[in-house]
C-alpha atoms as a PDB file:
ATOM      1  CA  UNK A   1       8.746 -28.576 -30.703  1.00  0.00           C
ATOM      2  CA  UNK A   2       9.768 -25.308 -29.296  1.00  0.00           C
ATOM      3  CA  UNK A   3      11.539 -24.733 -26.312  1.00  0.00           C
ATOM      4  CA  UNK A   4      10.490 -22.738 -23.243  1.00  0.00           C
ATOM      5  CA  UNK A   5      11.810 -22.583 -19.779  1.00  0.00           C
ATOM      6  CA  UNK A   6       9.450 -24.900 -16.600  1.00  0.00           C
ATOM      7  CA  UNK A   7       9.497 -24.002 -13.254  1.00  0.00           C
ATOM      8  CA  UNK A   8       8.659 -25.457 -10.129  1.00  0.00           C
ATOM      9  CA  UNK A   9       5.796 -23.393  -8.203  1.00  0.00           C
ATOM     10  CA  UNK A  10       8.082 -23.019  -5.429  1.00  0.00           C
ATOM     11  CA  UNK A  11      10.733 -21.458  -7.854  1.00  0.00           C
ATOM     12  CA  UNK A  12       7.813 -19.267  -9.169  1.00  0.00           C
ATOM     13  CA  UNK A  13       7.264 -18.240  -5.361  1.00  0.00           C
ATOM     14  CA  UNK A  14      11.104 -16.957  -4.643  1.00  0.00           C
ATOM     15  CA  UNK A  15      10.678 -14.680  -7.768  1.00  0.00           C
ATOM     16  CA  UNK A  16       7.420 -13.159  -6.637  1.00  0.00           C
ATOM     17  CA  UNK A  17       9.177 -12.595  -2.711  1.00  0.00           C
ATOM     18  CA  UNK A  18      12.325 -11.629  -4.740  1.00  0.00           C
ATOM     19  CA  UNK A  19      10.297  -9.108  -7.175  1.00  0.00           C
ATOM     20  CA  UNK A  20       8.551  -7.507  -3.935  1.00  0.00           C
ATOM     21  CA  UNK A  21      11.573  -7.227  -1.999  1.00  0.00           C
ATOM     22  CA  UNK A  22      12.742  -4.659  -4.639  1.00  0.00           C
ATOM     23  CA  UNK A  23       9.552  -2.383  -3.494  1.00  0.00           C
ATOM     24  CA  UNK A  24       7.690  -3.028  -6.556  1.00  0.00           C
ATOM     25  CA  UNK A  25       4.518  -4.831  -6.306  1.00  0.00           C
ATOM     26  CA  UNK A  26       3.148  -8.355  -7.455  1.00  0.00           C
ATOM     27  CA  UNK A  27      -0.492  -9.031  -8.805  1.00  0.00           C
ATOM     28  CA  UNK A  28      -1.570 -12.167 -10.554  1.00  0.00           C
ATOM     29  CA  UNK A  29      -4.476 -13.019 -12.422  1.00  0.00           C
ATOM     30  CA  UNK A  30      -5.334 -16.890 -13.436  1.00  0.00           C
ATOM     31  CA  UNK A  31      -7.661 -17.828 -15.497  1.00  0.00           C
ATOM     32  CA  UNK A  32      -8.224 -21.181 -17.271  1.00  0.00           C
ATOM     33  CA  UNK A  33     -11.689 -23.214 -18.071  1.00  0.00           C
ATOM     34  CA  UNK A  34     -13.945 -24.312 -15.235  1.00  0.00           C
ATOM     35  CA  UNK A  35     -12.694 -27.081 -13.252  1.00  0.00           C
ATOM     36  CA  UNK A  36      -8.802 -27.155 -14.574  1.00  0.00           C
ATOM     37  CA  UNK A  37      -7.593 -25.773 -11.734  1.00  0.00           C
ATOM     38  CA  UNK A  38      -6.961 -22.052 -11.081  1.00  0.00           C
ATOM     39  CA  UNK A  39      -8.027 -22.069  -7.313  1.00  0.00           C
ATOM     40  CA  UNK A  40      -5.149 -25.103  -7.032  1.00  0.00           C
ATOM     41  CA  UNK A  41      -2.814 -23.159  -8.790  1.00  0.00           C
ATOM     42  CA  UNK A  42      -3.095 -19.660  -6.856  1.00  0.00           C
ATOM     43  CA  UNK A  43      -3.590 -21.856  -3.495  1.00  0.00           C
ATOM     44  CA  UNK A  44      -0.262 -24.281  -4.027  1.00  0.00           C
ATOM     45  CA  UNK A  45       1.871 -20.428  -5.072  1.00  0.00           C
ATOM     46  CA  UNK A  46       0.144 -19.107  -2.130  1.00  0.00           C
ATOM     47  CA  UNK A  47       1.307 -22.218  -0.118  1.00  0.00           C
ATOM     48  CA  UNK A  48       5.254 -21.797  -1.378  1.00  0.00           C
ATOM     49  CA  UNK A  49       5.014 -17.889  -1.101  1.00  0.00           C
ATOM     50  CA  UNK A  50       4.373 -18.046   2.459  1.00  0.00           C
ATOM     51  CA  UNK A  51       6.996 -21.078   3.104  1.00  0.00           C
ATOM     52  CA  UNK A  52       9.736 -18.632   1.321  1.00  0.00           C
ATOM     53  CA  UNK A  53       8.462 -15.227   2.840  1.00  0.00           C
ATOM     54  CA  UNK A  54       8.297 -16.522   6.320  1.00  0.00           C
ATOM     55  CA  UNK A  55       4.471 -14.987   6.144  1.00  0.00           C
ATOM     56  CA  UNK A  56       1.554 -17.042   7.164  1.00  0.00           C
ATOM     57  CA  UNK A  57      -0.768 -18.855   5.013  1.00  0.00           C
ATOM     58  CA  UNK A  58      -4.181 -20.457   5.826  1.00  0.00           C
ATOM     59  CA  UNK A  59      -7.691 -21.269   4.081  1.00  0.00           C
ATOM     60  CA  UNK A  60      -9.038 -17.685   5.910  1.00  0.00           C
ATOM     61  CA  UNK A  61      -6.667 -15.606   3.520  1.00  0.00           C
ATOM     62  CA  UNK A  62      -9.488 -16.317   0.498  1.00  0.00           C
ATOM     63  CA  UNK A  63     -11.616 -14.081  -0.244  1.00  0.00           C
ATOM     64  CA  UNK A  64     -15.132 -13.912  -2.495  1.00  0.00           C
ATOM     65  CA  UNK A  65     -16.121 -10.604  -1.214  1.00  0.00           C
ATOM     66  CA  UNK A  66     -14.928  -6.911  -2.310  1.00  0.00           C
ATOM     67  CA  UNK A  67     -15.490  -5.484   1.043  1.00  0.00           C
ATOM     68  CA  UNK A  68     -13.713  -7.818   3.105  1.00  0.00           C
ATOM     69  CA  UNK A  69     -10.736  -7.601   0.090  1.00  0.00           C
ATOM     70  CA  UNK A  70     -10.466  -3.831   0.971  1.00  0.00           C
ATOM     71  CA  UNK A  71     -10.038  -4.287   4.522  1.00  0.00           C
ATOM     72  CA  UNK A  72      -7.518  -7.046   4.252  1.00  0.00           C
ATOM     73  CA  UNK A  73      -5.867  -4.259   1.925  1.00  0.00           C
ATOM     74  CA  UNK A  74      -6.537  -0.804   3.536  1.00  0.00           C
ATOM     75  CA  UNK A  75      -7.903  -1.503   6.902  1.00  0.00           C
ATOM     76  CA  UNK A  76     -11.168  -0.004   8.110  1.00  0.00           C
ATOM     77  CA  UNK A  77     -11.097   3.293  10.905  1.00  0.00           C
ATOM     78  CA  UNK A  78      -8.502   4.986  11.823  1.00  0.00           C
ATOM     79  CA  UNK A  79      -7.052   2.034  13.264  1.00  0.00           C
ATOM     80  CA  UNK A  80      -7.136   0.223  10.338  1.00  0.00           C
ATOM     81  CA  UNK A  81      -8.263  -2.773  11.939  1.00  0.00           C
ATOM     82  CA  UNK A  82      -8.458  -5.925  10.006  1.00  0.00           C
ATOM     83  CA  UNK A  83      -5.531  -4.564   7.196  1.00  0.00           C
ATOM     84  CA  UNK A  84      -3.172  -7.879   6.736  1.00  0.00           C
ATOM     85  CA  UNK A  85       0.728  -7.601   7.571  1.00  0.00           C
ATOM     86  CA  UNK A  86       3.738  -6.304   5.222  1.00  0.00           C
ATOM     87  CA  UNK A  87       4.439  -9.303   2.459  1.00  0.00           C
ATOM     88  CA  UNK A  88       0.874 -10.944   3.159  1.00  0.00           C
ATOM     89  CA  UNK A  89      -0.451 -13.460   0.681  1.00  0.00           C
ATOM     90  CA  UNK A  90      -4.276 -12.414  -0.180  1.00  0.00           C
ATOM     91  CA  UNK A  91      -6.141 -14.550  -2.533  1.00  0.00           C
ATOM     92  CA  UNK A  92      -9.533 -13.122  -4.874  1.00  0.00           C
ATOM     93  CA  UNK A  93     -11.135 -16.815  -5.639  1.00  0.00           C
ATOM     94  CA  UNK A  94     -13.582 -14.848  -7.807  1.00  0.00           C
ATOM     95  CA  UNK A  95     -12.435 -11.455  -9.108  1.00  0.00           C
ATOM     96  CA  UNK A  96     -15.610 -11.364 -11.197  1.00  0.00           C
ATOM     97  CA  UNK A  97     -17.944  -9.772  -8.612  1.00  0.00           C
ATOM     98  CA  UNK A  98     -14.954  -7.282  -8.051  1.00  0.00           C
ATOM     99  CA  UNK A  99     -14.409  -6.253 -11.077  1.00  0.00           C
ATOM    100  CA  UNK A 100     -16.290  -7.087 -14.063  1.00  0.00           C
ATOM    101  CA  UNK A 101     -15.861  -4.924 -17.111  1.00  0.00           C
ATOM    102  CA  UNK A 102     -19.625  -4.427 -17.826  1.00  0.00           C
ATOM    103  CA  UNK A 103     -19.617  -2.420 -14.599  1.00  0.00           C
ATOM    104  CA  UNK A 104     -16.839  -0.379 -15.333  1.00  0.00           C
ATOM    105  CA  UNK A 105     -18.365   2.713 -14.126  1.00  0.00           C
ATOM    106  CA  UNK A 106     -19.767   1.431 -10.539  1.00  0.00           C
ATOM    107  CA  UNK A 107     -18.946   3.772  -8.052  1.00  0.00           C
ATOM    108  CA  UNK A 108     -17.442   0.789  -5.992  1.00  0.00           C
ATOM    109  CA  UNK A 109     -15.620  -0.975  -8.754  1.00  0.00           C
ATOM    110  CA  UNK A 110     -13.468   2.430  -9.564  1.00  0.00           C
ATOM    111  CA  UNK A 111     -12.495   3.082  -5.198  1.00  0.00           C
ATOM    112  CA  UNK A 112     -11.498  -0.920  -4.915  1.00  0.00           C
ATOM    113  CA  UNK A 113      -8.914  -0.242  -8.066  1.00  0.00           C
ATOM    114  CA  UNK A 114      -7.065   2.408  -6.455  1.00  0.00           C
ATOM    115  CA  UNK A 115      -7.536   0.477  -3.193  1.00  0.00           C
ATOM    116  CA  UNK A 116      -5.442  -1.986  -5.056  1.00  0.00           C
ATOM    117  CA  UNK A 117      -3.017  -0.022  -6.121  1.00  0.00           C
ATOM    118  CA  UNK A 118      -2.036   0.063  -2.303  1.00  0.00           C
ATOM    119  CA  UNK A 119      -0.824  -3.435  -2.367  1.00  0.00           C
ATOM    120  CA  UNK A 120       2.596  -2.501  -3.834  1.00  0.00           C
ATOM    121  CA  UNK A 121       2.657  -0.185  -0.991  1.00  0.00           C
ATOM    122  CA  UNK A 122       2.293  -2.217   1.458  1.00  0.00           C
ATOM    123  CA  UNK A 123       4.307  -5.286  -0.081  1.00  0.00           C
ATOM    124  CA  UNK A 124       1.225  -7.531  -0.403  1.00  0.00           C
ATOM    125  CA  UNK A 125       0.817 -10.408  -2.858  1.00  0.00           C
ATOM    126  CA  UNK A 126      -2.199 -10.557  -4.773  1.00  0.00           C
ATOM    127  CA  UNK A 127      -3.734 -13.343  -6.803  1.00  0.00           C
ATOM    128  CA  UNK A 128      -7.285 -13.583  -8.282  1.00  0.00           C
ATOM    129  CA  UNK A 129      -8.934 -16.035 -10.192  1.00  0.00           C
ATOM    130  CA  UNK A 130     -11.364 -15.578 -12.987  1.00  0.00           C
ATOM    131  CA  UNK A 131     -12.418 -17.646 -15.827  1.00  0.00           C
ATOM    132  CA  UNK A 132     -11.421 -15.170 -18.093  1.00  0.00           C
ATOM    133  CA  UNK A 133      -8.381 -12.417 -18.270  1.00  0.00           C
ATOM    134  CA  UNK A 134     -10.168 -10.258 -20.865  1.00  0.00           C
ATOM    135  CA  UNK A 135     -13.804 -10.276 -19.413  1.00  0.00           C
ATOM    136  CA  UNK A 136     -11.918  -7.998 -16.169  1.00  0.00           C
ATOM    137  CA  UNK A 137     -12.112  -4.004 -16.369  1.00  0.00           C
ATOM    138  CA  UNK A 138      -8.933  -3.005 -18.685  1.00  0.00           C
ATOM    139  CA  UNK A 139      -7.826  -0.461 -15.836  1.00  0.00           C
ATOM    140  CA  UNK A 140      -7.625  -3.756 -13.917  1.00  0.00           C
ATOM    141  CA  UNK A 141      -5.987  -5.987 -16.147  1.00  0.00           C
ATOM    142  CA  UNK A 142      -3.227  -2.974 -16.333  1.00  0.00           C
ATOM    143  CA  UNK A 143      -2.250  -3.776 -13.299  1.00  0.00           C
ATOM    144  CA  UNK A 144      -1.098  -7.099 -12.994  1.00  0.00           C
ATOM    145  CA  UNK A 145       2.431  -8.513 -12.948  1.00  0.00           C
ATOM    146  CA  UNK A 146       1.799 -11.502 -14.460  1.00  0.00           C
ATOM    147  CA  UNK A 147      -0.993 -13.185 -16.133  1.00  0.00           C
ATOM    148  CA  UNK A 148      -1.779 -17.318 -15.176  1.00  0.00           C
ATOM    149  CA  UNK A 149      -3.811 -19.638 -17.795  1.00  0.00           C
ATOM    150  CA  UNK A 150      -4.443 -23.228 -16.486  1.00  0.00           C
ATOM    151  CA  UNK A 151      -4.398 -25.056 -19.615  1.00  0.00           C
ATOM    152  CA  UNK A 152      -4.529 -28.380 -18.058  1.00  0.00           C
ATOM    153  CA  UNK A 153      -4.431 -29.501 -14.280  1.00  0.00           C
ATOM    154  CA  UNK A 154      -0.922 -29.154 -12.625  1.00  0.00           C
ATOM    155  CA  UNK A 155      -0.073 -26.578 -15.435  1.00  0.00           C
ATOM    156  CA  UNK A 156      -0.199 -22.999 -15.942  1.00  0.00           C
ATOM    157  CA  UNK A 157       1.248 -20.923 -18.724  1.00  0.00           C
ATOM    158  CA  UNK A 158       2.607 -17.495 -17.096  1.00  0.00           C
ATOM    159  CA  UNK A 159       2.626 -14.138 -19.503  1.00  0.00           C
ATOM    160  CA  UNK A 160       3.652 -10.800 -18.583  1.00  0.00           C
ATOM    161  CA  UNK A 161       2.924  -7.436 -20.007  1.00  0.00           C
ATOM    162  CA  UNK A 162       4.864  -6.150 -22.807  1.00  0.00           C
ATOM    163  CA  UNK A 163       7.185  -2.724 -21.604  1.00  0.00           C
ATOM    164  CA  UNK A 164       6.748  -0.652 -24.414  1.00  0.00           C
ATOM    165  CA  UNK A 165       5.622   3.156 -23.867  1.00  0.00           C
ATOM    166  CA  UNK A 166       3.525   3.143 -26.900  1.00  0.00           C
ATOM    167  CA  UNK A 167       1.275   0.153 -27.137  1.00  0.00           C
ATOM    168  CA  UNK A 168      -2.609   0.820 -25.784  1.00  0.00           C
ATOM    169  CA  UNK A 169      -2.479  -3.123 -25.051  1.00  0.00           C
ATOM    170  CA  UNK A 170       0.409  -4.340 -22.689  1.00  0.00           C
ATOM    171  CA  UNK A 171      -0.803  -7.901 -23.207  1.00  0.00           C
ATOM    172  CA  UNK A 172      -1.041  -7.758 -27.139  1.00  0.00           C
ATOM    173  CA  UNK A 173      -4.387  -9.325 -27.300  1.00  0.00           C
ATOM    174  CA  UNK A 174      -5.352  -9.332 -30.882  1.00  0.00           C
ATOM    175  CA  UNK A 175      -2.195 -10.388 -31.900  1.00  0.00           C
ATOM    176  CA  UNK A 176      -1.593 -13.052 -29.686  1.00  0.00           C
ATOM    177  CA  UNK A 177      -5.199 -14.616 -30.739  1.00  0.00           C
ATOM    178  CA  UNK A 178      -3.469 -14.874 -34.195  1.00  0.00           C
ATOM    179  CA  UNK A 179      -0.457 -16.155 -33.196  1.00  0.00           C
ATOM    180  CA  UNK A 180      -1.658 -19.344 -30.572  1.00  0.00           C
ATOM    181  CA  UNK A 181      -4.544 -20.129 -33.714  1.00  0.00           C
ATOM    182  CA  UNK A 182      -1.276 -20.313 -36.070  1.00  0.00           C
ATOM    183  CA  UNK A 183       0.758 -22.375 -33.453  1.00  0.00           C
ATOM    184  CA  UNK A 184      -1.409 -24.151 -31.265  1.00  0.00           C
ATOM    185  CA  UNK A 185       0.685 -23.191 -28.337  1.00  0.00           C
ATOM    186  CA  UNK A 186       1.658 -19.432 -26.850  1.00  0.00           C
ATOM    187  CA  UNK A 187       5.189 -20.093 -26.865  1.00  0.00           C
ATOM    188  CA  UNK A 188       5.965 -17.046 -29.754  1.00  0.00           C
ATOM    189  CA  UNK A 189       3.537 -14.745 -27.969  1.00  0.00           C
ATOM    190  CA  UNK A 190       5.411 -11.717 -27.356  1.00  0.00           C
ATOM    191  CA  UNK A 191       4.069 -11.707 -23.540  1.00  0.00           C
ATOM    192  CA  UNK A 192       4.908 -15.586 -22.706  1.00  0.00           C
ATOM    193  CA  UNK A 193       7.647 -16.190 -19.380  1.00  0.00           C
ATOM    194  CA  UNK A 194       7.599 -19.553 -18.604  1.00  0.00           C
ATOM    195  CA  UNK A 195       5.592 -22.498 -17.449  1.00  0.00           C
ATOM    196  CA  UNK A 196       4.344 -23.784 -13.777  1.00  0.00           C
ATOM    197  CA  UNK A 197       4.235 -27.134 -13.148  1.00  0.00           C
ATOM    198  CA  UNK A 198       2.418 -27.921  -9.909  1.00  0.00           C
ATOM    199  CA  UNK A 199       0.392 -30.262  -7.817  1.00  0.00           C
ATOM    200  CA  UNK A 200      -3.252 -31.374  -6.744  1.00  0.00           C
ATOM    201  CA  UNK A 201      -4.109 -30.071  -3.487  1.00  0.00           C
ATOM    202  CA  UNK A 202      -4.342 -33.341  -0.739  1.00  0.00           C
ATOM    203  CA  UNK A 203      -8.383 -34.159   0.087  1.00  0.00           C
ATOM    204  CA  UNK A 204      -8.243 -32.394   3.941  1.00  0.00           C
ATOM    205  CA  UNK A 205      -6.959 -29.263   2.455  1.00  0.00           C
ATOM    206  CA  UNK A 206      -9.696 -29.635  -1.231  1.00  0.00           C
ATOM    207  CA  UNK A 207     -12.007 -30.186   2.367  1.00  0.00           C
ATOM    208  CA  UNK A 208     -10.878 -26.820   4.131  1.00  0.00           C
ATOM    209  CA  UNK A 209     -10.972 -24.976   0.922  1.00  0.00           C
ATOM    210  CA  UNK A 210     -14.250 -26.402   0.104  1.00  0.00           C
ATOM    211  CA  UNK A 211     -15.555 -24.769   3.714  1.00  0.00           C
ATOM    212  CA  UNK A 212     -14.296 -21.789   3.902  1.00  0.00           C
ATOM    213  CA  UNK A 213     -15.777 -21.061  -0.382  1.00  0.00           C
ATOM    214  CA  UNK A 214     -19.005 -22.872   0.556  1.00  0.00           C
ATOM    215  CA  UNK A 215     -19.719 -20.301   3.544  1.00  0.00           C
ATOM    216  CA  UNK A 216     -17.799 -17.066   2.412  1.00  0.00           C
ATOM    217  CA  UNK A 217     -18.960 -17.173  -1.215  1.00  0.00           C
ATOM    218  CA  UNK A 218     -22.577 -17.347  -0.088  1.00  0.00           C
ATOM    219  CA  UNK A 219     -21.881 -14.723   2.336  1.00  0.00           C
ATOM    220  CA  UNK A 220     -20.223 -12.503  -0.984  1.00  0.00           C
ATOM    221  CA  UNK A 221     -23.317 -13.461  -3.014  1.00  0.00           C
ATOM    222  CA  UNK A 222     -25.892 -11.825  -0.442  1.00  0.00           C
ATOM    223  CA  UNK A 223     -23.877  -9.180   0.221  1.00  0.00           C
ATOM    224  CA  UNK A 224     -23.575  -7.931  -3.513  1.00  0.00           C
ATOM    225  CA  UNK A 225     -27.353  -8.445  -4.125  1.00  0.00           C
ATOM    226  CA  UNK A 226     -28.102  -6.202  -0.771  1.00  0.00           C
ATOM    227  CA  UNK A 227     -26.194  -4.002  -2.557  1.00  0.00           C
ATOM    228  CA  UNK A 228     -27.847  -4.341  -5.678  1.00  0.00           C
ATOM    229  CA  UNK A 229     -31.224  -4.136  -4.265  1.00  0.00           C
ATOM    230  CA  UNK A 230     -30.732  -1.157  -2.106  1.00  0.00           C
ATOM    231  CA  UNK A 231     -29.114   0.744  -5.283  1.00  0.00           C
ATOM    232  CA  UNK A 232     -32.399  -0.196  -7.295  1.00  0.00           C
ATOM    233  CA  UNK A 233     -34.994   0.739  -4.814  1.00  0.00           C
ATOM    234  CA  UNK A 234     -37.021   4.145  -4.377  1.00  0.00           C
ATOM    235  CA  UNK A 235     -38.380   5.458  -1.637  1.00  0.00           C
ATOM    236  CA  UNK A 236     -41.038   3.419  -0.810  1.00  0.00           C
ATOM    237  CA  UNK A 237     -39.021   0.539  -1.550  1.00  0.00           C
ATOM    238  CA  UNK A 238     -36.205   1.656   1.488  1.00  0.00           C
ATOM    239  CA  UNK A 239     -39.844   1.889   3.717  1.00  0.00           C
ATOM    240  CA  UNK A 240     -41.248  -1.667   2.940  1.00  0.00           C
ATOM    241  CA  UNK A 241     -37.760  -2.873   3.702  1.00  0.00           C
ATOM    242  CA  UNK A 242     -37.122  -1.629   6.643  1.00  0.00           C
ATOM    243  CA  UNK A 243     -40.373  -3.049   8.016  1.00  0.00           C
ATOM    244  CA  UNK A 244     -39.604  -6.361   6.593  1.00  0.00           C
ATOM    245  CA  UNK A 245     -36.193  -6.194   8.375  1.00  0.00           C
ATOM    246  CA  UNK A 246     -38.359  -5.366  11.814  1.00  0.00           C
ATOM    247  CA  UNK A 247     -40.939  -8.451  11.224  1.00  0.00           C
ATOM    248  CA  UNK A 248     -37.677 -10.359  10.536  1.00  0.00           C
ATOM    249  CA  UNK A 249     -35.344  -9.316  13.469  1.00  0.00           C
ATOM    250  CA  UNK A 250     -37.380  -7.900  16.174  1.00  0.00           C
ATOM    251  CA  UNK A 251     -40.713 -10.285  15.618  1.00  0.00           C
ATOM    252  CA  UNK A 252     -38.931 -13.307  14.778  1.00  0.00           C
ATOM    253  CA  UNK A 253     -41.105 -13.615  11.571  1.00  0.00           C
ATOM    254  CA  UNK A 254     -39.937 -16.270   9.103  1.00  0.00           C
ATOM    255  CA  UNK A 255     -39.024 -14.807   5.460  1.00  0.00           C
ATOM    256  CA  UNK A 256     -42.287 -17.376   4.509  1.00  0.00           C
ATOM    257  CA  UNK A 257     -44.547 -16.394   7.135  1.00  0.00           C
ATOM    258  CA  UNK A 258     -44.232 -12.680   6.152  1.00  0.00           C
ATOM    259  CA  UNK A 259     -44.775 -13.679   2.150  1.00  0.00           C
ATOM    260  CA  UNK A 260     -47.996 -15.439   3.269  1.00  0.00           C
ATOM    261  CA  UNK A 261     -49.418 -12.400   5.920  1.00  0.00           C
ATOM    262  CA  UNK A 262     -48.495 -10.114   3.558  1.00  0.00           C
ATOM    263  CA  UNK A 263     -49.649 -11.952   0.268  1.00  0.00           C
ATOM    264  CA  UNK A 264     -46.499 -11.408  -1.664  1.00  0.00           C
ATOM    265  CA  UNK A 265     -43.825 -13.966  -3.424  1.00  0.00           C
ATOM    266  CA  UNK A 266     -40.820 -14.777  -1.352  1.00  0.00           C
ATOM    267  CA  UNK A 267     -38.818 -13.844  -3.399  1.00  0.00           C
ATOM    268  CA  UNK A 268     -39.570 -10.021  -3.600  1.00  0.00           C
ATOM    269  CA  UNK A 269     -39.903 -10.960   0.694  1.00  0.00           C
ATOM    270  CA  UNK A 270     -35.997 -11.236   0.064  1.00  0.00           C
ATOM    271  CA  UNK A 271     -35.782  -8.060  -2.374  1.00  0.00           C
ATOM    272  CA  UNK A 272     -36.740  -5.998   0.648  1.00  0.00           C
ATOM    273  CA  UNK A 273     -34.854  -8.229   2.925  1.00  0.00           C
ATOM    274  CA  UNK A 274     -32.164  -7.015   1.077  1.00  0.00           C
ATOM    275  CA  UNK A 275     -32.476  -3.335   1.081  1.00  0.00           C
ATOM    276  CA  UNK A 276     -33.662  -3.007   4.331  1.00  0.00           C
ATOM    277  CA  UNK A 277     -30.139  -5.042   5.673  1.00  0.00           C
ATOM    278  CA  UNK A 278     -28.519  -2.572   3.099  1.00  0.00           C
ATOM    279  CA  UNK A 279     -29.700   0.167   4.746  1.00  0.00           C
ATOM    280  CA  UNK A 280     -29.020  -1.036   8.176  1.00  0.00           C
ATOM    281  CA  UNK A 281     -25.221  -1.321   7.219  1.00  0.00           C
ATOM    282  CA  UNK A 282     -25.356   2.594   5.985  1.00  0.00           C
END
């Protein structure tokens, strides 16, 4: 059996407060299958960080949605209302929407990576789950601190990226795929730090973090396919929508009773919902 070193995730929070104290900043990714327990992980660190930091910590600091994400980072105006204090924790539960590498190229995507650049800046600690590391834009994965997998509940294996000025790869990918099928276990990888040991989350707080991802990650899903829509549509599209909006707001017309006046499926109904709420937000 080889050795490697445990740590509490309390003991993993005082090196993330310690590491930002020294003005350089603190990202972390998690990944892990569906239902091991990334959003526990990241949650329970987040939990510790703020006990250790002095910073506050509550259900509201989650985020599903790249808008809100930017604001919590950057602010919005020249007041920069809604940007989060020095040393705040900020937690992505679903970096996928935010940056997926299929949609490297989206306008959006490439302003929300040098948005987070700003959070060594400004001292923040980030954390964002995904189900996979490798399936996040490479300019992203560049710039985490350290890389979480949740092999199993109540443990995570931490890696960090490999210094060297020459590699195209700081996390040694291919090789590492080589080495854990030789070894069953990551503990030669060249990026592997340590391992997490933590607990389950108690039922009232698995309650408040099942609210607050039940309402914001719907919110996040309509928002991104407004978004989507309105980017797809042509002219006459951006018309039909914002008369669909009007029968919707102003008329008090029912999504169905405009699919049956007009003789259309409800579901292109909420197509032009879409870009005509899109287009009221421009």
């Amino acid at each position: 059996m080889v050795s490697h070193t445990y740590h509490s995730v309390r003991e993993f929070a005082k090196i993330i407060y310690k590491v930002l104290k020294t003005d350089r900043g603190v990202n972390i990714a998690c990944s892990g299958d569906t239902g091991e327990g990334k959003s526990t992980f990241t949650i329970q660190l987040m939990k510790e960080y703020a006990k250790v930091s002095g910073m506050k910590w509550s259900y509201d600091n989650i985020t599903w949605s790249r808008d809100e994400l930017r604001v919590w980072i950057d602010g919005e105006g020249e007041e920069q209302k809604g940007r989060k204090p020095e040393y705040s924790p900020i937690l992505a539960d679903e970096m996928i929407n935010m940056f997926f590498n299929q949609e490297w190229n989206d306008p959006e995507q490439m302003d929300m990576i040098k948005t987070l650049n700003q959070c060594r800046d400004r001292h923040l600690f980030f954390a964002g789950n995904n189900p996979s590391f490798f399936d996040l834009n490479p300019k992203v994965r560049d710039r985490f601190t350290f890389f979480a997998f949740v092999h199993e509940r109540g443990k995570a294996w931490i890696f960090i990226p490999e210094k060297n000025p020459f590699t195209k790869d700081k996390w040694n990918s291919l090789d590492n795929i080589k080495l854990f099928r030789k070894w069953k276990h990551p503990y030669h990888s060249y990026n592997f730090a340590f391992e997490v040991l933590y607990d389950d989350l108690e039922d009232d707080e698995k309650q408040k973090y099942l609210a607050i991802r039940n309402k914001k990650r719907v919110e996040s899903l309509d928002e991104t396919r407004e978004k989507r829509d309105f980017k797809n549509a042509g002219k006459r599209d951006y018309v039909l929508g914002r008369l669909v909006v009007f029968f919707k707001d102003e008329l008090g017309y029912s999504e169905h009773k405009i699919s049956k006046l007009v003789g259309v499926h409800p579901n292109t109904i909420k197509t032009y919902v879409n870009i005509g709420m899109a287009q009221k937000k421009e």
